[in-house]
Protein backbone atom coordinates (compact mmCIF):
# COMPACT_ATOMS: atom_id res chain seq x y z
CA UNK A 1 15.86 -11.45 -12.72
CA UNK A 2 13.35 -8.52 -13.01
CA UNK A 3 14.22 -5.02 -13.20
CA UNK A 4 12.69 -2.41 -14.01
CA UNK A 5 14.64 -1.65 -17.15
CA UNK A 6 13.81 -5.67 -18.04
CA UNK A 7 14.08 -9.28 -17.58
CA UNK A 8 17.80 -10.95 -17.32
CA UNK A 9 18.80 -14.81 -16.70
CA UNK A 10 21.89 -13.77 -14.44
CA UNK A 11 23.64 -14.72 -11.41
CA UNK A 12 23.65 -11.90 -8.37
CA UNK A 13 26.57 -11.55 -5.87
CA UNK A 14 25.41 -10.67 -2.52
CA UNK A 15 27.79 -9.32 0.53
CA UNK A 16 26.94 -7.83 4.17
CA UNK A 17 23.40 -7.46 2.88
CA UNK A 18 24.18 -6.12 -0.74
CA UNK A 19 24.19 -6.57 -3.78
CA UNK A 20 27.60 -6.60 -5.27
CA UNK A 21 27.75 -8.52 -8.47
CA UNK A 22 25.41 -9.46 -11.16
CA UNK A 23 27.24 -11.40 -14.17
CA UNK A 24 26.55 -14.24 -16.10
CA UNK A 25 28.34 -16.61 -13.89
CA UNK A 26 29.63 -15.45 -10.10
CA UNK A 27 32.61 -17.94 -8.36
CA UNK A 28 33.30 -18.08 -4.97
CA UNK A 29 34.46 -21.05 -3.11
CA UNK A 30 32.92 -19.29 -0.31
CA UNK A 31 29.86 -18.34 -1.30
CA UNK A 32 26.61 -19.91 0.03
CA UNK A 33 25.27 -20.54 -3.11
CA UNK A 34 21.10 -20.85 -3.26
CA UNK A 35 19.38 -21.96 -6.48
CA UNK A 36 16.88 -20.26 -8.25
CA UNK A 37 17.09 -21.85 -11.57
CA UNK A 38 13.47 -21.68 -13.03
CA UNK A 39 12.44 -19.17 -10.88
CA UNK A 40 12.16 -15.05 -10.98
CA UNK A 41 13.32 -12.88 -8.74
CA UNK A 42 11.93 -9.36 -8.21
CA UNK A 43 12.65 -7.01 -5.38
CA UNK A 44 11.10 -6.55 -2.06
CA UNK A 45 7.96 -5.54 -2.12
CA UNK A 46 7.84 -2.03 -1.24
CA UNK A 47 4.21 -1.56 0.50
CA UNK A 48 3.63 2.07 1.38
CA UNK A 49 -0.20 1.80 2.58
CA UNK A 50 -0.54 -0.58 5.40
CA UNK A 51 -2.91 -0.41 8.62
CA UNK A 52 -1.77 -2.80 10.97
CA UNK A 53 -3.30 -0.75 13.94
CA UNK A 54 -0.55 -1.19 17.18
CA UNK A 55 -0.46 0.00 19.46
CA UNK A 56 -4.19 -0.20 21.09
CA UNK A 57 -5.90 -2.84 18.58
CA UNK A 58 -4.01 -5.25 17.87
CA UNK A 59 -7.09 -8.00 18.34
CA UNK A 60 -7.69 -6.24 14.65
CA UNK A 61 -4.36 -6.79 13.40
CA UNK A 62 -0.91 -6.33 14.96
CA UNK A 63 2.49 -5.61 13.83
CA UNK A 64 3.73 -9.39 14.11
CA UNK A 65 0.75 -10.98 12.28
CA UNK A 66 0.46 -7.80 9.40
CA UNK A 67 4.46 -7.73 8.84
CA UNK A 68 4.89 -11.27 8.16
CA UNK A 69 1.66 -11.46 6.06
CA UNK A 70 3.69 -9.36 4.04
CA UNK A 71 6.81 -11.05 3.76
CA UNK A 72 4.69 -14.16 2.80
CA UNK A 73 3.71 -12.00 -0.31
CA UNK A 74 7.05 -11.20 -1.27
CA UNK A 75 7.19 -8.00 0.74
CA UNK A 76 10.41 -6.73 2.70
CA UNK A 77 9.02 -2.79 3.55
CA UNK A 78 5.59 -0.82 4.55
CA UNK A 79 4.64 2.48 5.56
CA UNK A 80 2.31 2.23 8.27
CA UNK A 81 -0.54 4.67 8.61
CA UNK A 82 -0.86 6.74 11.53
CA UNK A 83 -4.68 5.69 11.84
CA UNK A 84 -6.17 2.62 13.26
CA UNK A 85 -3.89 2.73 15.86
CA UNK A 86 -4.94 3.83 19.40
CA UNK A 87 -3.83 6.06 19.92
CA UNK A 88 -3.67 7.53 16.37
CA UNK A 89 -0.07 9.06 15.40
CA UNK A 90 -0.40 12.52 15.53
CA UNK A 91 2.15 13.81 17.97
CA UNK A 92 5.55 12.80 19.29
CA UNK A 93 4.43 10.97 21.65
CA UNK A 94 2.09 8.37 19.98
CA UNK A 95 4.84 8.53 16.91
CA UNK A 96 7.21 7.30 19.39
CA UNK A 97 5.09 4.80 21.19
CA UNK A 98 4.37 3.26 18.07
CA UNK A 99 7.68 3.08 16.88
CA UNK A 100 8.70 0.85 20.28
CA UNK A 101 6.33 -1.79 19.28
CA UNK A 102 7.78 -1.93 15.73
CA UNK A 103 11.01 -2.35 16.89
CA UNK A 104 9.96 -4.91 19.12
CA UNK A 105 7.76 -7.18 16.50
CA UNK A 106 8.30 -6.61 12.57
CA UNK A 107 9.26 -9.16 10.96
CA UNK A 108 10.28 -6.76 7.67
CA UNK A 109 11.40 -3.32 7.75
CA UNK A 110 8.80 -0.53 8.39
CA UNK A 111 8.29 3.59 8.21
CA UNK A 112 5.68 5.55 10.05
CA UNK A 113 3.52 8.17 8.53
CA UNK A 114 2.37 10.34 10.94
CA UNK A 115 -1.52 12.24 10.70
CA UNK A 116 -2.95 15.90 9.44
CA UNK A 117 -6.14 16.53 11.27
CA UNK A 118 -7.29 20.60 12.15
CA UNK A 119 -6.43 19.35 15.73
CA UNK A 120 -2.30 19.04 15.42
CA UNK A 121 -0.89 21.10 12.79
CA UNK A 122 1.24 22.40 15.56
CA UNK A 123 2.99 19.04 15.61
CA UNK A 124 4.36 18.36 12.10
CA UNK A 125 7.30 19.67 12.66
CA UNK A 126 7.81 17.39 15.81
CA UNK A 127 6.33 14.61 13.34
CA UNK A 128 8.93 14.98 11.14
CA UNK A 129 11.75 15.61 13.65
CA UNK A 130 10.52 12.09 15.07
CA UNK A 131 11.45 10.47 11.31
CA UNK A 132 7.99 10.42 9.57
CA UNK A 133 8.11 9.36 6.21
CA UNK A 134 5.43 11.96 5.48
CA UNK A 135 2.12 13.15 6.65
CA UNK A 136 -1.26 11.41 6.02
CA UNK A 137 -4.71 13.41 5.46
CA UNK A 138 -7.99 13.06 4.54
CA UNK A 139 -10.72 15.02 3.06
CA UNK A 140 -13.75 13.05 3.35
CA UNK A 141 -14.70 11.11 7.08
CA UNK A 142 -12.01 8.75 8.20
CA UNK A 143 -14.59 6.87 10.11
CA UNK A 144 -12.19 7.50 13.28
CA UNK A 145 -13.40 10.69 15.06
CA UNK A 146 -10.24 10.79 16.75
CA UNK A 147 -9.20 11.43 13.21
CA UNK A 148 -10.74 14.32 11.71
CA UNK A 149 -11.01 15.01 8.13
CA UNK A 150 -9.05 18.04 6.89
CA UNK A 151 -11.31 20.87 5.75
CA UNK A 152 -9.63 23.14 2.87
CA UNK A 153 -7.39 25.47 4.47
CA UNK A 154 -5.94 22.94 7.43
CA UNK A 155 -5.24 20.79 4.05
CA UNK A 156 -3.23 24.23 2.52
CA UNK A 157 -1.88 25.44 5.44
CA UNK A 158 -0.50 21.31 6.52
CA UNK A 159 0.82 21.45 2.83
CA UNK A 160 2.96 24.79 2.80
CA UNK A 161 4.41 23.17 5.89
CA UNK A 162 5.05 19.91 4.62
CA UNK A 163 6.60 21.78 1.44
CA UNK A 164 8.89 23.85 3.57
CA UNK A 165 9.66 20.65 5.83
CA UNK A 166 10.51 18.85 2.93
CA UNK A 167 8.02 15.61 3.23
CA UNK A 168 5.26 14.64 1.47
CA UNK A 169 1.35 14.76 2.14
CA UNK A 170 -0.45 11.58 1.14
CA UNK A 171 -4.29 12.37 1.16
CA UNK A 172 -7.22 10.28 0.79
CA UNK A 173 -8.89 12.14 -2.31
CA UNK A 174 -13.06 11.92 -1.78
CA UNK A 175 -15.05 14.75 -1.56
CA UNK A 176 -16.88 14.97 2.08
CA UNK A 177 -19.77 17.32 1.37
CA UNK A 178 -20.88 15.06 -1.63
CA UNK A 179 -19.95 11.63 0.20
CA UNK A 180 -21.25 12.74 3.24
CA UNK A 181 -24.58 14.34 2.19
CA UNK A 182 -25.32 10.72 -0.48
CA UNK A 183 -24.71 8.76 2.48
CA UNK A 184 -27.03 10.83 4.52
CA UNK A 185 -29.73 10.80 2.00
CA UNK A 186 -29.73 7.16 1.37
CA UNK A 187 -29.60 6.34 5.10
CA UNK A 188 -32.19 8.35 5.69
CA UNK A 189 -34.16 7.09 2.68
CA UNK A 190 -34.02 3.51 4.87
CA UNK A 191 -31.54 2.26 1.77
CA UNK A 192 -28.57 -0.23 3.48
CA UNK A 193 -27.79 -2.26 0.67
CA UNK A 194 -24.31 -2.34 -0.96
CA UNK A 195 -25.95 -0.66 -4.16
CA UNK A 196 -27.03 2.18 -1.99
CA UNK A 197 -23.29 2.30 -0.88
CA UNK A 198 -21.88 2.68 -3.92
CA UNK A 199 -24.16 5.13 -4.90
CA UNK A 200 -23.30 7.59 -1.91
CA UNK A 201 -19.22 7.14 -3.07
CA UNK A 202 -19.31 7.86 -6.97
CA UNK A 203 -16.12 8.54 -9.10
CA UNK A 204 -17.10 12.12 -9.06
CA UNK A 205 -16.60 12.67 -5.26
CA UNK A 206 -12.67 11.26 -6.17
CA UNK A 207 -12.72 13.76 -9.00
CA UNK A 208 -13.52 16.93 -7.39
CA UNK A 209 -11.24 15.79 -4.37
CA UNK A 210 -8.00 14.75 -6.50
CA UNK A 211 -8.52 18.43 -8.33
CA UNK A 212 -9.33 20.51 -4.94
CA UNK A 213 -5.82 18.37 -3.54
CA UNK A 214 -3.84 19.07 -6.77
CA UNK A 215 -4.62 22.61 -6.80
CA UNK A 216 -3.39 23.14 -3.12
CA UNK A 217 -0.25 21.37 -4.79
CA UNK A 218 0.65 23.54 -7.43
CA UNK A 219 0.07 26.39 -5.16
CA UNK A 220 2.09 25.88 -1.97
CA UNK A 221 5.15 23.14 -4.06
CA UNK A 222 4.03 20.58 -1.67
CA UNK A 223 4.92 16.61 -2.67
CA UNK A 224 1.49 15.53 -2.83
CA UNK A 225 1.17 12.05 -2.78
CA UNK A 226 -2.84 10.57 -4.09
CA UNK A 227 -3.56 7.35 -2.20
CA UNK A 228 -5.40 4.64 -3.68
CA UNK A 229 -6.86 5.96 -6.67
CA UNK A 230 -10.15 3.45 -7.80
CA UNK A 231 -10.72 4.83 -10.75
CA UNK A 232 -8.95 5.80 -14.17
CA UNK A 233 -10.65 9.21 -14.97
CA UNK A 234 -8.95 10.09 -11.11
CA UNK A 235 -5.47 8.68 -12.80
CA UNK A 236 -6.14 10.88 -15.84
CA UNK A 237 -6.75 14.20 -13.73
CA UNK A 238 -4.06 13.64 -11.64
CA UNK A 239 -1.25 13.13 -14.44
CA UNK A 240 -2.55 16.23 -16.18
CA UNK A 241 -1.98 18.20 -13.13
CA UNK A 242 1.57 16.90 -13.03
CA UNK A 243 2.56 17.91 -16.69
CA UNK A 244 1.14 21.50 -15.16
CA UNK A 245 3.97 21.53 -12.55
CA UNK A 246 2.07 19.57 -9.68
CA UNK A 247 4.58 17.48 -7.97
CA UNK A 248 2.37 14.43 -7.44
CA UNK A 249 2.53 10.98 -6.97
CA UNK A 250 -0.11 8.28 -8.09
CA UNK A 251 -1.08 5.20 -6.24
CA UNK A 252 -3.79 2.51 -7.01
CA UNK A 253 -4.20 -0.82 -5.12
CA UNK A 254 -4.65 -4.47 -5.97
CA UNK A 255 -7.82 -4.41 -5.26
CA UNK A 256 -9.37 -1.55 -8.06
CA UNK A 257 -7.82 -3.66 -10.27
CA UNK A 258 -8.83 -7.44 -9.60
CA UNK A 259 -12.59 -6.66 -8.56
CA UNK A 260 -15.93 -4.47 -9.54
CA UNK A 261 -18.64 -3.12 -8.17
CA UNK A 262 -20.39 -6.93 -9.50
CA UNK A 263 -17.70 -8.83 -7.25
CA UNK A 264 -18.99 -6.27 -3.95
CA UNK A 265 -22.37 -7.40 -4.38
CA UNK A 266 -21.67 -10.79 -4.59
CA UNK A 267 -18.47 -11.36 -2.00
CA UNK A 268 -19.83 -8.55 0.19
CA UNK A 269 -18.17 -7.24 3.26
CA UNK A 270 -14.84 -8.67 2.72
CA UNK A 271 -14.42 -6.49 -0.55
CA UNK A 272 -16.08 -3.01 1.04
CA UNK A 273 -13.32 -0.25 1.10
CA UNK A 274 -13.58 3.83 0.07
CA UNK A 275 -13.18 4.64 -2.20
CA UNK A 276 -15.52 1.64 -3.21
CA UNK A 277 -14.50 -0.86 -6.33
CA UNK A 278 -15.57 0.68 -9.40
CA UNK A 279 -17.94 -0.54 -12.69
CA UNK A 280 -15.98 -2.53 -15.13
CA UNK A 281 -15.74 0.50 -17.70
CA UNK A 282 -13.84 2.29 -14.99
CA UNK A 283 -11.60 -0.44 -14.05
CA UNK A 284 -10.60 -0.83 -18.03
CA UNK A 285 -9.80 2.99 -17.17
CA UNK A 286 -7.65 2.03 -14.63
CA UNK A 287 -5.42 -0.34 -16.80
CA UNK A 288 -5.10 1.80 -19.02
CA UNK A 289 -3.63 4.40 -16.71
CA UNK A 290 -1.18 2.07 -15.46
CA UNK A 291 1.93 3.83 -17.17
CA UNK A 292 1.31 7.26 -14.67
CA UNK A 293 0.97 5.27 -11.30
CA UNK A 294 3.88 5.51 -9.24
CA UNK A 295 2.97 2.77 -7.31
CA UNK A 296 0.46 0.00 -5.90
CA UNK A 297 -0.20 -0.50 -2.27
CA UNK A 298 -2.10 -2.75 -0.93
CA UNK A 299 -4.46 -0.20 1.57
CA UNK A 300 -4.49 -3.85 4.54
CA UNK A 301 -7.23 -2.39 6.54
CA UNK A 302 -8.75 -5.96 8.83
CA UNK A 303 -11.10 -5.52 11.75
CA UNK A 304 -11.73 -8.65 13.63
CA UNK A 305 -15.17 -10.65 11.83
CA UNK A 306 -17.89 -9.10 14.29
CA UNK A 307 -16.99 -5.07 12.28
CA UNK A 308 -17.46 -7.29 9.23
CA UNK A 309 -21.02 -8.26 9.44
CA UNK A 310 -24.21 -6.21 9.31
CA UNK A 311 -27.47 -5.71 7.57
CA UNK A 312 -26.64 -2.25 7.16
CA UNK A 313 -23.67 -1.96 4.67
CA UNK A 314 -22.78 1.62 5.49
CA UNK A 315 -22.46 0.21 8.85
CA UNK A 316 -19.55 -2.63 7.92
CA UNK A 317 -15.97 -1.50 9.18
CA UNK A 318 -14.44 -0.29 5.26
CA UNK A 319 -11.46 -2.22 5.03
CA UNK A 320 -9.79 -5.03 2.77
CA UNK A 321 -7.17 -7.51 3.83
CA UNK A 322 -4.87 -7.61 1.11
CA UNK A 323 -1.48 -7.70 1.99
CA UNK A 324 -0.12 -10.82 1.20
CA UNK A 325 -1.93 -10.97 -2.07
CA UNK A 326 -0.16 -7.85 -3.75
CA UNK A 327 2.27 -8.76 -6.01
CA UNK A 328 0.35 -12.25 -6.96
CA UNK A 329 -2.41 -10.28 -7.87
CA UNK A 330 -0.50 -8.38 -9.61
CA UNK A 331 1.03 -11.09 -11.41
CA UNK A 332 -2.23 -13.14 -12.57
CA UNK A 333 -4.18 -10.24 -13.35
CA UNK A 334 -1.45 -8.46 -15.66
CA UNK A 335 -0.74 -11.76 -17.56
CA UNK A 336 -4.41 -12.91 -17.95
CA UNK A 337 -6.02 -10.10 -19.02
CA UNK A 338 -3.75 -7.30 -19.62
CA UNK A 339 -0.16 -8.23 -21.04
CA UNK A 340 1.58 -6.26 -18.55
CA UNK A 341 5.71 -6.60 -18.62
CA UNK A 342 6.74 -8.24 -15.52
CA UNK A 343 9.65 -5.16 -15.51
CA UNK A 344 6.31 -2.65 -15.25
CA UNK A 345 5.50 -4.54 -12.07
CA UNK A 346 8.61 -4.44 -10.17
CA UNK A 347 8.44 -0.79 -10.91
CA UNK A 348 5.18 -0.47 -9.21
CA UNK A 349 5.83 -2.61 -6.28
CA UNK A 350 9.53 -1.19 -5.55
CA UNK A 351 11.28 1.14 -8.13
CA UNK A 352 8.46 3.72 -7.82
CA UNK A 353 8.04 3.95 -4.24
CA UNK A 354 11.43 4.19 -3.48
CA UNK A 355 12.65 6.83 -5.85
CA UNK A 356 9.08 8.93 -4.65
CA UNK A 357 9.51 8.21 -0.76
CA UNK A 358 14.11 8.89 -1.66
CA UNK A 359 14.75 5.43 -0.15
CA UNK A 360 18.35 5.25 -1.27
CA UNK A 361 19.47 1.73 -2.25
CA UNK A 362 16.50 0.18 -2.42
CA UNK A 363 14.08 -1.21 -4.40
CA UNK A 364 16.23 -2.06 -7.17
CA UNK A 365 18.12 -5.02 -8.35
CA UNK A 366 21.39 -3.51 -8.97
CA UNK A 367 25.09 -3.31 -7.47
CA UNK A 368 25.24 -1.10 -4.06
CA UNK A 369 21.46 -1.69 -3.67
CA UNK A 370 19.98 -3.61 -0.29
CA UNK A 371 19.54 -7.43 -1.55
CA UNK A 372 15.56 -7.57 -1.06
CA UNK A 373 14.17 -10.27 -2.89
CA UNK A 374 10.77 -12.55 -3.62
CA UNK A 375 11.34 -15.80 -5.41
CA UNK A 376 8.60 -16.14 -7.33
CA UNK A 377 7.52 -18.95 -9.69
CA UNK A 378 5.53 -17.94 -12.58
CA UNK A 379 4.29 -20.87 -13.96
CA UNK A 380 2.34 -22.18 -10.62
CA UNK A 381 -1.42 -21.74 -10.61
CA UNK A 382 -2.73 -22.01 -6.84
CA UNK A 383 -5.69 -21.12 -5.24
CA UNK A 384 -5.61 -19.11 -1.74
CA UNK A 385 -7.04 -21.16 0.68
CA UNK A 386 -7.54 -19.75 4.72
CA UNK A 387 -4.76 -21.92 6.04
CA UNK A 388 -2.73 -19.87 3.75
CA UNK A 389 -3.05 -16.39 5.10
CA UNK A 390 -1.16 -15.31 7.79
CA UNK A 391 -3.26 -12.62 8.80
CA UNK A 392 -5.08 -12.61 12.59
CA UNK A 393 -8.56 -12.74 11.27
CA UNK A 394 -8.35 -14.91 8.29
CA UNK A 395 -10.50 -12.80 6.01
CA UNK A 396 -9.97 -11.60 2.59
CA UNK A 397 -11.66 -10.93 -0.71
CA UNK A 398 -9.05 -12.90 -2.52
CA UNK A 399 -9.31 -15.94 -0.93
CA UNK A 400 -10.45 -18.87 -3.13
CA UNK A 401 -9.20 -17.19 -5.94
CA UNK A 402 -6.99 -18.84 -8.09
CA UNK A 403 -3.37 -16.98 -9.32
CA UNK A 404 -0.70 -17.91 -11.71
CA UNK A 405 2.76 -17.31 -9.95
CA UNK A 406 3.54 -18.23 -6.66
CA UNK A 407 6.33 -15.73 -3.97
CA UNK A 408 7.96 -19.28 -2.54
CA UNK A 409 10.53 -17.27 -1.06
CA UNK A 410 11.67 -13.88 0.35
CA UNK A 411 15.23 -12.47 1.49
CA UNK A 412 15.71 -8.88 3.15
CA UNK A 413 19.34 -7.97 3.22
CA UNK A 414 20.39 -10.93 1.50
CA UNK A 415 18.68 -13.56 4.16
CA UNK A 416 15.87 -15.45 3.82
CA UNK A 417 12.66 -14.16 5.76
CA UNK A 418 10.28 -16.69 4.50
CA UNK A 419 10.00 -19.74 2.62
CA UNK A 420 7.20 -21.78 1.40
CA UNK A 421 6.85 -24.81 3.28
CA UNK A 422 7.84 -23.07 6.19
CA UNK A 423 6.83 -19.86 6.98
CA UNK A 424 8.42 -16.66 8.05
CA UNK A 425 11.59 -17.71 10.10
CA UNK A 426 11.52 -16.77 13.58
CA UNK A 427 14.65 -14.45 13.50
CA UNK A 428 12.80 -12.48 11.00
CA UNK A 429 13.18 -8.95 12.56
CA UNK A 430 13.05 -5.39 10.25
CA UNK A 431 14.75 -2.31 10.78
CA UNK A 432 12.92 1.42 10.48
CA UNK A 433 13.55 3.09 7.46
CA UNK A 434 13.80 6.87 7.14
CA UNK A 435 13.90 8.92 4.33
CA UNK A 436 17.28 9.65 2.74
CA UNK A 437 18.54 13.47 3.38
């Protein structure tokens, strides 16, 4: 068993979809017993950056295909973003539309973010009155002009009223003048290649973005909350500005810390994302920076094969389909290269984002907590093939790669969800999660 305060061999009592024992040996003449004898077993994946883009384009995605991707990885909870979606979630009503669907076709439980753009600051407080986990923004072009970028004081004045609303404001950290005017310049230049697109992103633009963001933080006591930070000079920034009295939380994905900017050029589309994969040197940055993340999310962002191809890189949809490779990834990567504790893991994948996001009896494997599990065996080394992903468009940088540990099964509320062999089990239906008061 792996908690975050360490590893255990124990038995764990579950009842009405909690846990309520965990002892050496647990007797029941009751009990339905199931054996996990040579396996570990980590909670629920906790995934708190999804796009799985229902309602309106679901031909990208969809809620079925996306949630149970994620249970196949171990996962038992995402936060969907209020963007890809059509419409995007910035109001009651498309908060509410989308929450219908959800309802209707998750296989795992799910929260809603819902957007900051200068076009709705009028509606976070409906937002939040509708149950939004928190408010998502960005400061550099969201490549949705349905979803504008914040510009500097809709970014402060969204904060102060997230702060006095009490939710957080996640924010895509990349500066727009300097991403904007590189892109510009090399497009104009006639340079397409993925070189040229990496040039137009560099760590700098995350730099001046994560500071501008932090600073907003410290001023108006807003819960700031840095998505998918690629490199570990952005990590570094950001956890200085927290011993300063910023109340910020970190996040990194699988992806910044599996591939470089070498494995873009040579897998191409499947692996293009903003911010972009980073230089090795970076990466190694990264790693080391691992003990002030809060969290890893995966940052699923698919678009059906026909976004994915062009001569013109800038022109490829941005997006990696990840979902169902998190906490493998995770796994191979932090034992091959890195000696990561497994207990350092299931902190990033489900103790951090539930104490951050005040999901109350979750992500933990303790008495009086929700009995989310992945089954995972450690010593299997597999290699992802395309009949293994779930997803609609089976497309993903990870596939053919080959991992050590292997999620064969995953329980929400004490009941299995998936198994290998079969699949996610057709009763397989989440709940919506709000934030604790």
């Amino acid at each position: 068993m792996v908690r975050s305060s360490g590893v255990i061999v124990s038995d764990i009592g579950v009842l009405n979809g909690k846990i309520v024992e965990i002892s050496s040996k647990i007797r029941s003449s009751t009990a339905t017993e199931l054996d996990a004898r040579g396996l570990h077993l980590f909670p629920g994946v906790i995934d708190v950056h999804v796009h799985f883009n229902e309602p309106g384009h679901a031909d990208w995605e969809g809620i079925s295909t996306g949630s149970r991707a994620l249970a196949a990885g171990g996962g038992t909870l995402f936060f969907d973003m209020p963007l890809n979606s059509s419409p995007v979630t910035v109001d009651q009503a498309s908060f509410e539309a989308k929450l219908e669907l959800m309802r209707q076709k998750s296989a795992t439980d799910f929260a809603l973010w819902g957007g900051l753009t200068p076009q709705n600051l009028d509606n976070l407080e409906e937002l939040a009155g509708c149950g939004a986990i928190g408010f998502k923004a960005f400061m550099s072009n969201s490549g949705l002009p349905e979803f504008d970028h914040v510009d500097d004081l809709t970014l402060l004045q969204g904060m102060r009223t997230a702060a006095r609303l009490g939710l957080p404001v996640a924010v895509h950290a990349e500066s727009d003048p300097l991403t904007s005017a590189l892109s510009a310049r090399a497009r104009a230049e006639g340079k397409a290649s993925v070189r040229a697109y990496l040039e137009s992103r560099p760590v700098l633009a995350e730099l001046e973005a994560v500071s501008r963001a932090c600073l907003f933080a410290l001023e108006t006591g807003c819960k700031l909350h840095l998505v998918h930070l690629s490199s570990g000079r952005a990590v570094a920034l950001a956890a200085e500005y927290r011993r300063l009295g910023a109340n910020v939380s970190l996040e990194t994905c699988p992806h910044y810390l599996t591939f470089t900017d070498e494995d873009l050029e040579r897998l191409g589309a499947s692996l293009k994302c903003a911010p972009p994969v980073r230089p090795l040197a970076e990466q190694e940055l990264l790693w080391v920076g691992l003990e002030h993340l809060d969290m890893v999310g995966s940052d699923h962002s698919p678009a059906p094969p026909d976004m994915k191809v062009s001569s013109d890189f800038f022109a490829i949809w941005g997006g990696i389909s990840g979902v169902q490779s998190t906490l493998e990834s995770l796994l191979t990567e932090g034992h091959h290269a890195r000696g990561v504790p497994l207990e350092r893991i299931a902190h990033l994948l489900a103790t951090g984002p539930a104490r951050r996001f005040n999901l109350q009896g979750r992500g933990q494997l303790e008495p009086g907590f929700q009995a989310d599990f992945a089954l995972v065996d450690l010593g299997r080394e597999w290699t992802l093939e395309r009949a293994d992903l779930l997803y609609r468009h089976k497309q993903s940088p990870y596939l053919g790669r080959t991992f050590r540990g292997k999620v064969v099964r995953t329980l929400a509320r004490g009941r299995t969800i998936y198994q290998e062999g079969v699949g996610v089990l057709e009763d397989a239906r989440g709940e919506w999660v709000q934030r604790s008061s």
